[in-house]
C-alpha atoms as a PDB file:
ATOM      1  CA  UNK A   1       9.131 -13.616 -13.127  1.00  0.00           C
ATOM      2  CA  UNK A   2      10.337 -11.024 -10.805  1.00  0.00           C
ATOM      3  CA  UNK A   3      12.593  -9.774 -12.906  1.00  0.00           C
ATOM      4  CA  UNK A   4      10.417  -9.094 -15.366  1.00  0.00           C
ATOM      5  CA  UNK A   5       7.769  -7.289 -12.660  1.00  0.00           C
ATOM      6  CA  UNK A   6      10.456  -5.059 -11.647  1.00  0.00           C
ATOM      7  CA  UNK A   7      11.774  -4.193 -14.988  1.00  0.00           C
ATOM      8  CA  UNK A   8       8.164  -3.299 -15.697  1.00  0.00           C
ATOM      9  CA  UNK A   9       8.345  -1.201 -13.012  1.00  0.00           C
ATOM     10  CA  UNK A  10      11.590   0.746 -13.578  1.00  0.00           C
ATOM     11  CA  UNK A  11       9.810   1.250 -17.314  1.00  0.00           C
ATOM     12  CA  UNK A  12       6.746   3.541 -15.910  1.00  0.00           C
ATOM     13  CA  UNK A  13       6.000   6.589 -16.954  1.00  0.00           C
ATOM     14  CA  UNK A  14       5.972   9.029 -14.009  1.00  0.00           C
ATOM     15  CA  UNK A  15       4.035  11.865 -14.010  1.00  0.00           C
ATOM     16  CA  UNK A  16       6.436  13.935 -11.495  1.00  0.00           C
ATOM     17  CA  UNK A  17       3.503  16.559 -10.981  1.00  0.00           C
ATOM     18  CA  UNK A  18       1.331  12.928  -9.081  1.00  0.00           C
ATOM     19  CA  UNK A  19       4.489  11.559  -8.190  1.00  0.00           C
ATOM     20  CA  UNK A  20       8.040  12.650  -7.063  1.00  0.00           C
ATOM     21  CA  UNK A  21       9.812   9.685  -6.178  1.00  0.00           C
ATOM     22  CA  UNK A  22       8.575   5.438  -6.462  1.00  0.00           C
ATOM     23  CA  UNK A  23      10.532   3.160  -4.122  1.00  0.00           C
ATOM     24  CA  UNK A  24      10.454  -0.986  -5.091  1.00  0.00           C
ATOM     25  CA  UNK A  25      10.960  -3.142  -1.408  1.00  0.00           C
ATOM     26  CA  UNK A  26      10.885  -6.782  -2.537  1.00  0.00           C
ATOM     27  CA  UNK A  27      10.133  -9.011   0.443  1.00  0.00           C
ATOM     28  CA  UNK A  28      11.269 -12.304   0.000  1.00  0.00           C
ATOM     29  CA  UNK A  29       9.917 -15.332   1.666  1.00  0.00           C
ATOM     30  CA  UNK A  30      12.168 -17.790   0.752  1.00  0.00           C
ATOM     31  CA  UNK A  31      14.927 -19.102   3.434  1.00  0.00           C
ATOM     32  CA  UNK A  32      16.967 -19.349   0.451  1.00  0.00           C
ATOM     33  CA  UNK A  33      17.009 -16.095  -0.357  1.00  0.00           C
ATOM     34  CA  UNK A  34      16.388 -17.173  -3.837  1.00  0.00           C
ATOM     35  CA  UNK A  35      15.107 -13.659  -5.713  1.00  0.00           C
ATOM     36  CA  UNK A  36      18.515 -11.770  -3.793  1.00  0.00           C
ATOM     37  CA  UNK A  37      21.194 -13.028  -6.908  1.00  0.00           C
ATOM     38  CA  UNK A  38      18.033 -11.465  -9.259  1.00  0.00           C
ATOM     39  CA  UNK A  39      17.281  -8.344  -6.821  1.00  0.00           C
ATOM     40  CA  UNK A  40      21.388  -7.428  -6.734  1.00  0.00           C
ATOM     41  CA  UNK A  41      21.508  -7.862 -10.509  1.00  0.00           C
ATOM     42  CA  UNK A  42      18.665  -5.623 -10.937  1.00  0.00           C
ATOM     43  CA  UNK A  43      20.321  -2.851  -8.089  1.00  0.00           C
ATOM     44  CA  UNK A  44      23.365  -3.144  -9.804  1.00  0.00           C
ATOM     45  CA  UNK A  45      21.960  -2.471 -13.636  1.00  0.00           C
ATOM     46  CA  UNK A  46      19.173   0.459 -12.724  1.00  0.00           C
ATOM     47  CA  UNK A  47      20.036   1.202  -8.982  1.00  0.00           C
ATOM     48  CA  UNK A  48      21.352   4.396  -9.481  1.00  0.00           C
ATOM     49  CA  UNK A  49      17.954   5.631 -10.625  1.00  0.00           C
ATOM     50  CA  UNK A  50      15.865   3.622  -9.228  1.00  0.00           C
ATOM     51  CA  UNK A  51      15.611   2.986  -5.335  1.00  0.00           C
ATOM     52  CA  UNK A  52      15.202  -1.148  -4.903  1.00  0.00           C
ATOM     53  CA  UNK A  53      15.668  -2.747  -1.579  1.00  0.00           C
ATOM     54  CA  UNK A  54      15.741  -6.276  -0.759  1.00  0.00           C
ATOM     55  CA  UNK A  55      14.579  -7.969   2.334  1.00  0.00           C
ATOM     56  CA  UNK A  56      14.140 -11.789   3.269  1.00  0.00           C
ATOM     57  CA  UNK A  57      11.275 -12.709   5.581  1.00  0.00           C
ATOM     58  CA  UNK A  58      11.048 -16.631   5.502  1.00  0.00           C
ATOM     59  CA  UNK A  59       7.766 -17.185   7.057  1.00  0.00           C
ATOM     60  CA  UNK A  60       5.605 -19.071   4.008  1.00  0.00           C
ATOM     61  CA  UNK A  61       1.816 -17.383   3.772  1.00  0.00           C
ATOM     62  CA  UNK A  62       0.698 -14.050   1.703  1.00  0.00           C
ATOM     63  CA  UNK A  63      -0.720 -12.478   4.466  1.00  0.00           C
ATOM     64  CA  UNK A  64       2.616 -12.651   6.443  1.00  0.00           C
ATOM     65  CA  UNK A  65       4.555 -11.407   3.302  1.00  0.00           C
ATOM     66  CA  UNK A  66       1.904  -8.402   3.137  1.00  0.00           C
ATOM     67  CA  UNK A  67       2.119  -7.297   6.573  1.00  0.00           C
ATOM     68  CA  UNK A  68       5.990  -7.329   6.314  1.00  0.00           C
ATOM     69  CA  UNK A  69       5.703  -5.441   3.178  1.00  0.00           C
ATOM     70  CA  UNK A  70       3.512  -3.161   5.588  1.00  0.00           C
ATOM     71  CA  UNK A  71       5.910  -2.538   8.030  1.00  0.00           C
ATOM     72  CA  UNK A  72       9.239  -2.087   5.888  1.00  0.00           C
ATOM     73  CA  UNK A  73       7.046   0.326   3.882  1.00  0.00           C
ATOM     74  CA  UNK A  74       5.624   2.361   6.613  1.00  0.00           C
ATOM     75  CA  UNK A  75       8.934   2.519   7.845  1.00  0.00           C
ATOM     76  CA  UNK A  76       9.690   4.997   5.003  1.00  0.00           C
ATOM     77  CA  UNK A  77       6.622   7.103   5.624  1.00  0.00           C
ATOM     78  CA  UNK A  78       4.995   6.946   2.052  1.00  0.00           C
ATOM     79  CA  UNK A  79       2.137   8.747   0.402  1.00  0.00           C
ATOM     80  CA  UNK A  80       1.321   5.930  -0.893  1.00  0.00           C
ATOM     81  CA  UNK A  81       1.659   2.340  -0.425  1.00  0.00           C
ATOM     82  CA  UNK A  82       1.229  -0.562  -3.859  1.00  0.00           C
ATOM     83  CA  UNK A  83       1.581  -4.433  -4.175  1.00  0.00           C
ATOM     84  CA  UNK A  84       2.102  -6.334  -6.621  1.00  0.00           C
ATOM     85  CA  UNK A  85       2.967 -10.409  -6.692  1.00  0.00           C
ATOM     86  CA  UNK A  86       6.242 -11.661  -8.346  1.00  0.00           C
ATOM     87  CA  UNK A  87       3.676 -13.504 -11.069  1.00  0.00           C
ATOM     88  CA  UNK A  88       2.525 -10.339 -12.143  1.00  0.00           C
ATOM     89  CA  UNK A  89       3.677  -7.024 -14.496  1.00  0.00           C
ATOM     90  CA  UNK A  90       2.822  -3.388 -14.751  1.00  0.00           C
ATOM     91  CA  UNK A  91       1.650  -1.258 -17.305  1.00  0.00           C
ATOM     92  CA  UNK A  92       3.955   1.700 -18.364  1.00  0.00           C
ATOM     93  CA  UNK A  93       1.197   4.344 -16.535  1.00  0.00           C
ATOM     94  CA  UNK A  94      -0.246   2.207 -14.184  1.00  0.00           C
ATOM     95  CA  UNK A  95       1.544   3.881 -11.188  1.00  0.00           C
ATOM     96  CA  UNK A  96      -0.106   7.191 -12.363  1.00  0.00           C
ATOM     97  CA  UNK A  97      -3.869   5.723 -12.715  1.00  0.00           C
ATOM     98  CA  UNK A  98      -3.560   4.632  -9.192  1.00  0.00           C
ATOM     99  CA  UNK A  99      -2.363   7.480  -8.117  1.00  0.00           C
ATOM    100  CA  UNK A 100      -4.303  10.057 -10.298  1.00  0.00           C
ATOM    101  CA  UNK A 101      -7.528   7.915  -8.917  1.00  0.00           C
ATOM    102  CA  UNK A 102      -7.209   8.386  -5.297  1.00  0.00           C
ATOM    103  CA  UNK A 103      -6.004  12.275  -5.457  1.00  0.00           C
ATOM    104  CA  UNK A 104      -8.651  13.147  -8.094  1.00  0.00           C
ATOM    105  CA  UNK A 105     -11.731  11.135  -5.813  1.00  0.00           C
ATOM    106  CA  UNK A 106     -10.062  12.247  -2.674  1.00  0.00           C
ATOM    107  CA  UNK A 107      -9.804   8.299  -2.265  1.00  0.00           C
ATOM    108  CA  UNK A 108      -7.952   6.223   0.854  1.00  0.00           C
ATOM    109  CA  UNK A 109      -7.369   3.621  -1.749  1.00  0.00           C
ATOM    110  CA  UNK A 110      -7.600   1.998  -5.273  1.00  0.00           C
ATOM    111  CA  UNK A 111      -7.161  -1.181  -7.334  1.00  0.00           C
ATOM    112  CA  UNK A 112      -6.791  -1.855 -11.157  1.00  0.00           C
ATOM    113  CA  UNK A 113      -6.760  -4.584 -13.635  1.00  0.00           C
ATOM    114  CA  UNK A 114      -4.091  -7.633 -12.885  1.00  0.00           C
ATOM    115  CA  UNK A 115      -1.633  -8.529 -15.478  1.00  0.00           C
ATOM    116  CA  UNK A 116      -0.739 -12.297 -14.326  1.00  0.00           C
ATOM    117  CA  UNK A 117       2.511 -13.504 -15.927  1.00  0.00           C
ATOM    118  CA  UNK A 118       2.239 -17.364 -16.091  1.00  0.00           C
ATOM    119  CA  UNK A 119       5.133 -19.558 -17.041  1.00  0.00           C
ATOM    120  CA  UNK A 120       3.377 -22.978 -17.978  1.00  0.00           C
ATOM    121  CA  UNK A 121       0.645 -23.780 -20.030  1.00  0.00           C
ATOM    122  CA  UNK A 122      -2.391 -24.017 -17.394  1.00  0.00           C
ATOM    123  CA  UNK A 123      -5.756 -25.420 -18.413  1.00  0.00           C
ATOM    124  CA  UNK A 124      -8.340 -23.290 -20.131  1.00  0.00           C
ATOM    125  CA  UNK A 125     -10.903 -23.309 -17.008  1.00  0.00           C
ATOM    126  CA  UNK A 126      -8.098 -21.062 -15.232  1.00  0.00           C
ATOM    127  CA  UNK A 127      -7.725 -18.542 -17.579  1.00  0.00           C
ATOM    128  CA  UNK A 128     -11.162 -16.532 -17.020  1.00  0.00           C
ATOM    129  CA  UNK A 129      -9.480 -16.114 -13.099  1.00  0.00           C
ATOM    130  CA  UNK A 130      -5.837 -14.222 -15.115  1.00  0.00           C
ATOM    131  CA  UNK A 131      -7.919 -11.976 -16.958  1.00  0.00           C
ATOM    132  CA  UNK A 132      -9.710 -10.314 -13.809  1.00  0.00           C
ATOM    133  CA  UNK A 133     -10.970  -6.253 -14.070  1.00  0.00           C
ATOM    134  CA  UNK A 134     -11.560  -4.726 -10.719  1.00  0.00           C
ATOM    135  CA  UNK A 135     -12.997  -0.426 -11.084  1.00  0.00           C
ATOM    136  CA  UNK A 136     -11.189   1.634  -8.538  1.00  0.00           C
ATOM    137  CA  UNK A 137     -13.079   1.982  -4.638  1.00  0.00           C
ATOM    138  CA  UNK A 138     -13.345   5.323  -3.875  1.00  0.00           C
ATOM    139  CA  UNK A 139     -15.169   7.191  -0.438  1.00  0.00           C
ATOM    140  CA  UNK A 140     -18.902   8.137  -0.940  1.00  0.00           C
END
């Protein structure tokens, strides 16, 4: 799955005039370091136009994976910061929605639609919970 979320990824459309440069940081939790053979494999297909780093945090918990993802991204003093979960894909001009919504409300931040990629058949009763629409959250 996350090679097919950052393959998404390196297939946006930028719009250079929103954004200059996108960076992909790919925490992973796992003390196996199980998404590094897939990360390097990536790196060494598209790395030369695409900036991916890989980092291993193995402490189990979203919230702990998020607040690492905070603090390697920080580091790098972004514009802009954007998650997305390994179980998940982007749209080719999602990056530029986000981004075109906060600069055009003058917003601190934004969400959009999730595209869950699931690999088993799940029952029906989850689906309604894949299929979720949020409208972008912008200042008054």
């Amino acid at each position: 799955m996350l090679k097919k979320l950052v393959l998404s990824m390196i297939g946006c459309n930028l719009n250079r005039s929103l954004i200059s440069n996108a960076r992909i940081l790919i925490v992973d939790n796992d003390s196996s370091n199980t998404a590094e053979s897939t990360v390097n494999e990536l790196k060494e297909k598209y790395g030369t136009g695409h900036e991916i780093s890989y980092f291993n945090y193995p402490v189990k918990g979203l919230s702990n994976v998020r607040n690492e993802l905070l603090k390697k991204g920080l580091d790098q003093d972004p514009d802009f910061l954007v998650f997305v979960d390994d179980d998940e894909y982007v749209t080719p001009d999602w990056l530029n929605e986000l981004v075109g919504t906060i600069v055009s409300n003058n917003g601190d931040m934004t969400m959009g639609p999730v595209i869950s990629s699931v690999s088993k058949n799940i029952p029906g009763i989850y689906h309604a919970g894949l299929n979720v629409v949020t409208t972008s959250i912008t200042p008054d």
